[in-house]
Protein backbone atom coordinates (compact mmCIF):
# COMPACT_ATOMS: atom_id res chain seq x y z
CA UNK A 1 -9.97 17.77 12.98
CA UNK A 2 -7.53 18.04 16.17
CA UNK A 3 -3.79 18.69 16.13
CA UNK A 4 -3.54 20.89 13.62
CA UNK A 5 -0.76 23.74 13.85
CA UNK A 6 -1.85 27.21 13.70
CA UNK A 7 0.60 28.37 11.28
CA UNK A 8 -0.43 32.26 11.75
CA UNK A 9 -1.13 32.45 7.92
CA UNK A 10 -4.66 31.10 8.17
CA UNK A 11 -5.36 32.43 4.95
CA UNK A 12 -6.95 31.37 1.88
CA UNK A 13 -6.76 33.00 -1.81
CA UNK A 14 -10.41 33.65 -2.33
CA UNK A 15 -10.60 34.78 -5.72
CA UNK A 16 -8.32 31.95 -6.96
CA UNK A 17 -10.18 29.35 -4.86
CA UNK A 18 -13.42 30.30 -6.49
CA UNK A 19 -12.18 30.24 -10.14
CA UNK A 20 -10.57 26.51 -9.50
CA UNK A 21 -13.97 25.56 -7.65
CA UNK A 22 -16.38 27.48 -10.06
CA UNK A 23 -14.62 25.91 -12.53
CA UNK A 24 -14.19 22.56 -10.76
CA UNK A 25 -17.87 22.74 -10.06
CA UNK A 26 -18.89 23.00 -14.00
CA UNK A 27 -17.44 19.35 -14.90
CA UNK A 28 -18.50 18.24 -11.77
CA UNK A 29 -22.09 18.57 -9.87
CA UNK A 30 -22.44 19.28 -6.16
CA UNK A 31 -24.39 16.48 -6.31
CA UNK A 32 -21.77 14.15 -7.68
CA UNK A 33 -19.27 15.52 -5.09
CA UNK A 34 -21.71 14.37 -2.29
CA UNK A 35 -22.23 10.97 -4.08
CA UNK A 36 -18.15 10.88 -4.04
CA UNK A 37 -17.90 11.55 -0.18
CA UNK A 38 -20.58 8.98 0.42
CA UNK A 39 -18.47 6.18 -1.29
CA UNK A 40 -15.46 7.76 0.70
CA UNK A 41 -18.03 6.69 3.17
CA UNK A 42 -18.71 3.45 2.09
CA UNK A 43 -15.24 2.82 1.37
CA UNK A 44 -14.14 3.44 5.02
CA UNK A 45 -17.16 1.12 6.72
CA UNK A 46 -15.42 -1.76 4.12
CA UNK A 47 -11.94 -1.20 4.68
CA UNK A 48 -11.90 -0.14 8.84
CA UNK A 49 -12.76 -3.97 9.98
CA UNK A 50 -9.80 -5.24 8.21
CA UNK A 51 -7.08 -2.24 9.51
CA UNK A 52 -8.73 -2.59 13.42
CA UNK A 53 -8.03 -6.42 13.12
CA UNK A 54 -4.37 -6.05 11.56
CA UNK A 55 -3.34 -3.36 14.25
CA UNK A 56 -5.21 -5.47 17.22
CA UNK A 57 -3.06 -8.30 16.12
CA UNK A 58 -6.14 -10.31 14.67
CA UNK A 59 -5.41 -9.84 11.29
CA UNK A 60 -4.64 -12.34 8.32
CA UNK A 61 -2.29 -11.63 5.49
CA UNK A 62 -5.65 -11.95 3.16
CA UNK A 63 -6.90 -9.11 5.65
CA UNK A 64 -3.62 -7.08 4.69
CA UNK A 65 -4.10 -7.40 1.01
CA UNK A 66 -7.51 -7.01 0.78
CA UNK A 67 -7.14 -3.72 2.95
CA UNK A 68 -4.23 -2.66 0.45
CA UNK A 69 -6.02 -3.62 -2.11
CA UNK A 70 -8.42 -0.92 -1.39
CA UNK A 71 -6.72 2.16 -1.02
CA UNK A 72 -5.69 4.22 -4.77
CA UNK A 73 -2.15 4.54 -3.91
CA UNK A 74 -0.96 0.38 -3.02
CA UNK A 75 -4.18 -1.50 -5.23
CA UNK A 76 -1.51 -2.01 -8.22
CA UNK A 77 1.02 -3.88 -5.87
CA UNK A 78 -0.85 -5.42 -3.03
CA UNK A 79 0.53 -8.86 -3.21
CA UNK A 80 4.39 -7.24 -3.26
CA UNK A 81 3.32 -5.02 -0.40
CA UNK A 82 2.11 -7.68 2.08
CA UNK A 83 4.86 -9.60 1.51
CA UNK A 84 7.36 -7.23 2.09
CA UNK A 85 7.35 -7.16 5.43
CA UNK A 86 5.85 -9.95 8.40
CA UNK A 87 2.55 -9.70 9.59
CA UNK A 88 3.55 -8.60 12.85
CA UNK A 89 5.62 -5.94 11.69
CA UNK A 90 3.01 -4.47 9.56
CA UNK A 91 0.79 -4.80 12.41
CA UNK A 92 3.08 -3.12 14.97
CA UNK A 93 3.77 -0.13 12.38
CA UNK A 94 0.09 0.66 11.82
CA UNK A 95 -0.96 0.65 15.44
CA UNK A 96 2.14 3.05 16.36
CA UNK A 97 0.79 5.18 13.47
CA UNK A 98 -2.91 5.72 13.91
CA UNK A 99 -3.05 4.38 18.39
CA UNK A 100 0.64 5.12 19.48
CA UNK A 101 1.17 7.57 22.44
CA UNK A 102 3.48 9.86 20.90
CA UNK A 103 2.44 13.21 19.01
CA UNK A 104 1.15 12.61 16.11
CA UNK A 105 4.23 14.02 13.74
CA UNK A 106 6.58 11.65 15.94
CA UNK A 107 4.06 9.05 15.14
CA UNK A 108 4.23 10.17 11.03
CA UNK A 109 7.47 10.03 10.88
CA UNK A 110 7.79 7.06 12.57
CA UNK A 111 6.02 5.58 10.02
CA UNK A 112 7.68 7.09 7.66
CA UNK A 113 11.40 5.65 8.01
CA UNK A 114 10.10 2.48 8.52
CA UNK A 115 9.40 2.02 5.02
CA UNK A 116 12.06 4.03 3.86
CA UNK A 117 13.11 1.26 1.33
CA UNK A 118 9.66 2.63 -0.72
CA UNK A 119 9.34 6.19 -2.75
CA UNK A 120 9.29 9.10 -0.48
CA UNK A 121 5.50 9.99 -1.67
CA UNK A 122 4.32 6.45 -1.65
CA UNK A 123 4.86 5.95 2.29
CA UNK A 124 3.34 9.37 2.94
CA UNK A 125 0.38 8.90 0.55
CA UNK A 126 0.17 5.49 2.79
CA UNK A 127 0.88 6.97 6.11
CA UNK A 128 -2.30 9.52 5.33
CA UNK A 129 -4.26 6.84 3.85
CA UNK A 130 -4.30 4.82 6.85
CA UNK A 131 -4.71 7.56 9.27
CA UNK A 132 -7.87 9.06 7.34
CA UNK A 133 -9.42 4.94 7.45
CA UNK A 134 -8.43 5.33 10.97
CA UNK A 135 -10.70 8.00 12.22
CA UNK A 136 -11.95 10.60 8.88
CA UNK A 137 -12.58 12.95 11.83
CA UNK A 138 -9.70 13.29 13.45
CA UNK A 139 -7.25 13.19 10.13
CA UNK A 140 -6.44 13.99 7.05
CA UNK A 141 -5.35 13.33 3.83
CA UNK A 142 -1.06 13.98 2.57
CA UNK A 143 -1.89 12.41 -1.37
CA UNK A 144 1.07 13.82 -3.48
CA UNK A 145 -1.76 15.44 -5.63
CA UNK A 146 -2.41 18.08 -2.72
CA UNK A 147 1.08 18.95 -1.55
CA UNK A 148 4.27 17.24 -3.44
CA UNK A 149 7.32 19.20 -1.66
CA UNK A 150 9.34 18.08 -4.15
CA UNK A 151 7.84 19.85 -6.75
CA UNK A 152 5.85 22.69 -5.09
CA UNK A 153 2.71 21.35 -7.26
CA UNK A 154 -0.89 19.94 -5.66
CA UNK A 155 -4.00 21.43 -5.35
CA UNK A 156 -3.20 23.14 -1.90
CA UNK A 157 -0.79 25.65 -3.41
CA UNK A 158 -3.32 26.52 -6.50
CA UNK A 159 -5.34 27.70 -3.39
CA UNK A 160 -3.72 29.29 -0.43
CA UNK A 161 -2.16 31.90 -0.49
CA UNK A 162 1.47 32.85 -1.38
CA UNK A 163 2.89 33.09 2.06
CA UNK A 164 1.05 30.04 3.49
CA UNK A 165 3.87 27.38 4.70
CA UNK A 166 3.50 24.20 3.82
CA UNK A 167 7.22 22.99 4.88
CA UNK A 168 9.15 21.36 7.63
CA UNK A 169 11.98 19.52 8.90
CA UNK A 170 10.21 16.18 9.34
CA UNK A 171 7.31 14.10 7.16
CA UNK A 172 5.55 14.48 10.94
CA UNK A 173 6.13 18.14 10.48
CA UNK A 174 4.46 18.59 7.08
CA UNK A 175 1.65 16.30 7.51
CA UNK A 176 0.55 18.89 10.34
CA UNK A 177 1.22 21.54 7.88
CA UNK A 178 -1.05 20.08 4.89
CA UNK A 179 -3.97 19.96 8.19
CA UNK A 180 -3.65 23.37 8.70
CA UNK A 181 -4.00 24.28 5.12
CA UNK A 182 -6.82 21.55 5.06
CA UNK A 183 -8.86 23.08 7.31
CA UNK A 184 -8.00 26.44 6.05
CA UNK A 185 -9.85 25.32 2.88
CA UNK A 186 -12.90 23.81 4.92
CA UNK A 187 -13.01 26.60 6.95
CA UNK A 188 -12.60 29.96 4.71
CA UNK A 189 -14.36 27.53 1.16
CA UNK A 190 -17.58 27.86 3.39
CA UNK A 191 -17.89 31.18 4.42
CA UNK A 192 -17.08 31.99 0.84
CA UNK A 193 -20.38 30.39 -0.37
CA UNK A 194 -19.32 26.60 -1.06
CA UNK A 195 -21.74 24.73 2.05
CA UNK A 196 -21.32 21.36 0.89
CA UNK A 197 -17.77 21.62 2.25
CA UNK A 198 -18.78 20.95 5.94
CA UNK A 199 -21.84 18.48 4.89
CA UNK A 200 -19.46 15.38 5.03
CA UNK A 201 -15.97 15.00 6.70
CA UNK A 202 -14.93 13.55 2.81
CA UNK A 203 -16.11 17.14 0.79
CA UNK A 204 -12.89 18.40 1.37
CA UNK A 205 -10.71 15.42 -0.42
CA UNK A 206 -13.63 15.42 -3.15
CA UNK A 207 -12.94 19.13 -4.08
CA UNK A 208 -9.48 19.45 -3.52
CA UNK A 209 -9.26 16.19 -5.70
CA UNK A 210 -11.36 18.04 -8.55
CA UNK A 211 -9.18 21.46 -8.41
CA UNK A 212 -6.18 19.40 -9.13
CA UNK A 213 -8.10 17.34 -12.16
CA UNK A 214 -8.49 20.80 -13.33
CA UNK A 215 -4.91 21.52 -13.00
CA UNK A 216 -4.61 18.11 -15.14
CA UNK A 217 -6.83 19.36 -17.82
CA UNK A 218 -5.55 22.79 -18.18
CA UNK A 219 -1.49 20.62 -18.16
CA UNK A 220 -2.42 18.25 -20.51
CA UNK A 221 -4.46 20.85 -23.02
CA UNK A 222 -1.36 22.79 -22.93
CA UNK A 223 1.17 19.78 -23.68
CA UNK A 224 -0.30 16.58 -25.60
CA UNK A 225 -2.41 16.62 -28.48
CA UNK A 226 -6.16 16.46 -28.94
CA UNK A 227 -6.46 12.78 -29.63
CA UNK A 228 -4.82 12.34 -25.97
CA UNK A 229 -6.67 15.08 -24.28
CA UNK A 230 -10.24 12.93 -25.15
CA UNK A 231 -9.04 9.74 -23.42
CA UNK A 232 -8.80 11.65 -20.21
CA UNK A 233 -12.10 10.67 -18.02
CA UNK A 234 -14.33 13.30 -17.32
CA UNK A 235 -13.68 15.08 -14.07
CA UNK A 236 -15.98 12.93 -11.58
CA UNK A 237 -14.23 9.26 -12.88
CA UNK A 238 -10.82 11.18 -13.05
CA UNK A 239 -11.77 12.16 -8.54
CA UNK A 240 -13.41 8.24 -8.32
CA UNK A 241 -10.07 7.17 -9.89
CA UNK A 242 -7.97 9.43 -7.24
CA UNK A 243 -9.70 8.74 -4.54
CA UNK A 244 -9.84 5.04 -5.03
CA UNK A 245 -13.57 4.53 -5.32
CA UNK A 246 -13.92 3.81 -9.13
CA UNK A 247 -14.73 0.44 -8.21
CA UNK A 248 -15.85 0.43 -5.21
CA UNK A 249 -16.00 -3.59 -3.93
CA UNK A 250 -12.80 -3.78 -1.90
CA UNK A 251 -10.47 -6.36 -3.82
CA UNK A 252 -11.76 -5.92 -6.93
């Protein structure tokens, strides 16, 4: 993971990271968070063909949809989403966003006001999103379930610790912020016992996906009623759901 700032607060909150992992880790397996990163996997090898043709140009607007259609955050409105803008402009956003010459939080932000006319955390979720299909190993994830400014909630905050800083001026700004922290997790999550995290470039999203369905649980236990509490899926559908890999076949 390049470009990352070094914030100077490279610091994570060991004992609370190991009681939202430990406790992460009894409703879901280490073996069902691999499985997880390997449909990440999958997902990516599906999806990649259809983002390299858009931003080379090549792309169809059934290539658009289908891509939209399988990433979490744009699967519900696809059809609205393609439309909303031409081919070519969709093209020439996403190849300023993930092949543009600029630094990468020019290139976020970028990205950003162009589709200012959608919510704030939808165009980052997508901005991340695409940039994570792009190249896993080079970026990262923003999903509003690790870092929503707005609120001060995700799973980043429940583990870093107080003084990490997680804000900025731009949407650039922050998304170099939430790859610090990122890698602060990967980083300091492994020498504190938890190997899988460096196994597959996708462990990290699978955790930090499964400390916030914790957060969820503990929410919800506190605020609806029983009968509500068991329709919630059980922690690995509730990541597959997040991360967009419930159903796997792209389009479906």
């Amino acid at each position: 993971m390049t470009q990352v700032t070094d914030s100077g607060t490279r610091v994570l909150d060991a004992p609370s990271a190991v009681e939202f992992m430990r406790e992460a880790l009894v409703k879901i397996s280490e073996s069902e968070i691999a499985e997880v990163a390997s449909q990440l996997e999958q997902r990516r090898d599906l999806l990649f063909p259809m983002l390299e043709r858009v931003i080379d140009g090549r792309g169809s607007v059934g290539d658009l949809s289908t891509l939209w259609r399988g990433v979490f955050v744009t699967r519900r409105t696809a059809t609205d989403l393609s439309a909303s803008r031409t081919m070519e402009s969709w093209a020439e956003s996403l190849r300023e966003l993930v092949k543009g010459q600029d630094d990468l939080p020019v290139r976020f932000s970028r990205f950003d006001a162009a589709l200012h006319q959608h919510e704030e955390s939808f165009r980052r979720d997508l901005a991340g999103e695409m940039l994570r299909l792009f190249d896993p190993d080079e970026y990262w994830l923003w999903s509003r379930w690790m870092w929503n400014e707005k609120t001060d909630t995700g799973s980043l905050p429940l583990v870093l610790a107080e003084g990490f800083d997680l804000s900025g001026d731009t949407a650039g700004e922050i998304y170099l912020k939430v790859g610090d922290a990122t890698k602060v997790v990967i980083d300091t999550a492994s020498e504190i016992g938890f190997a899988g995290m460096k196994a597959n470039c996708y462990a990290v999203d699978v955790y930090l996906c499964a400390i916030y369905g914790i957060y969820l649980y503990t929410v919800t236990r506190m605020r609806m009623t029983q009968e509500f509490n068991r329709v919630i899926p059980k922690l690995p559908e509730l990541v597959r759901r997040m991360l967009g890999v419930h159903r796997l076949e792209v389009g479906s």
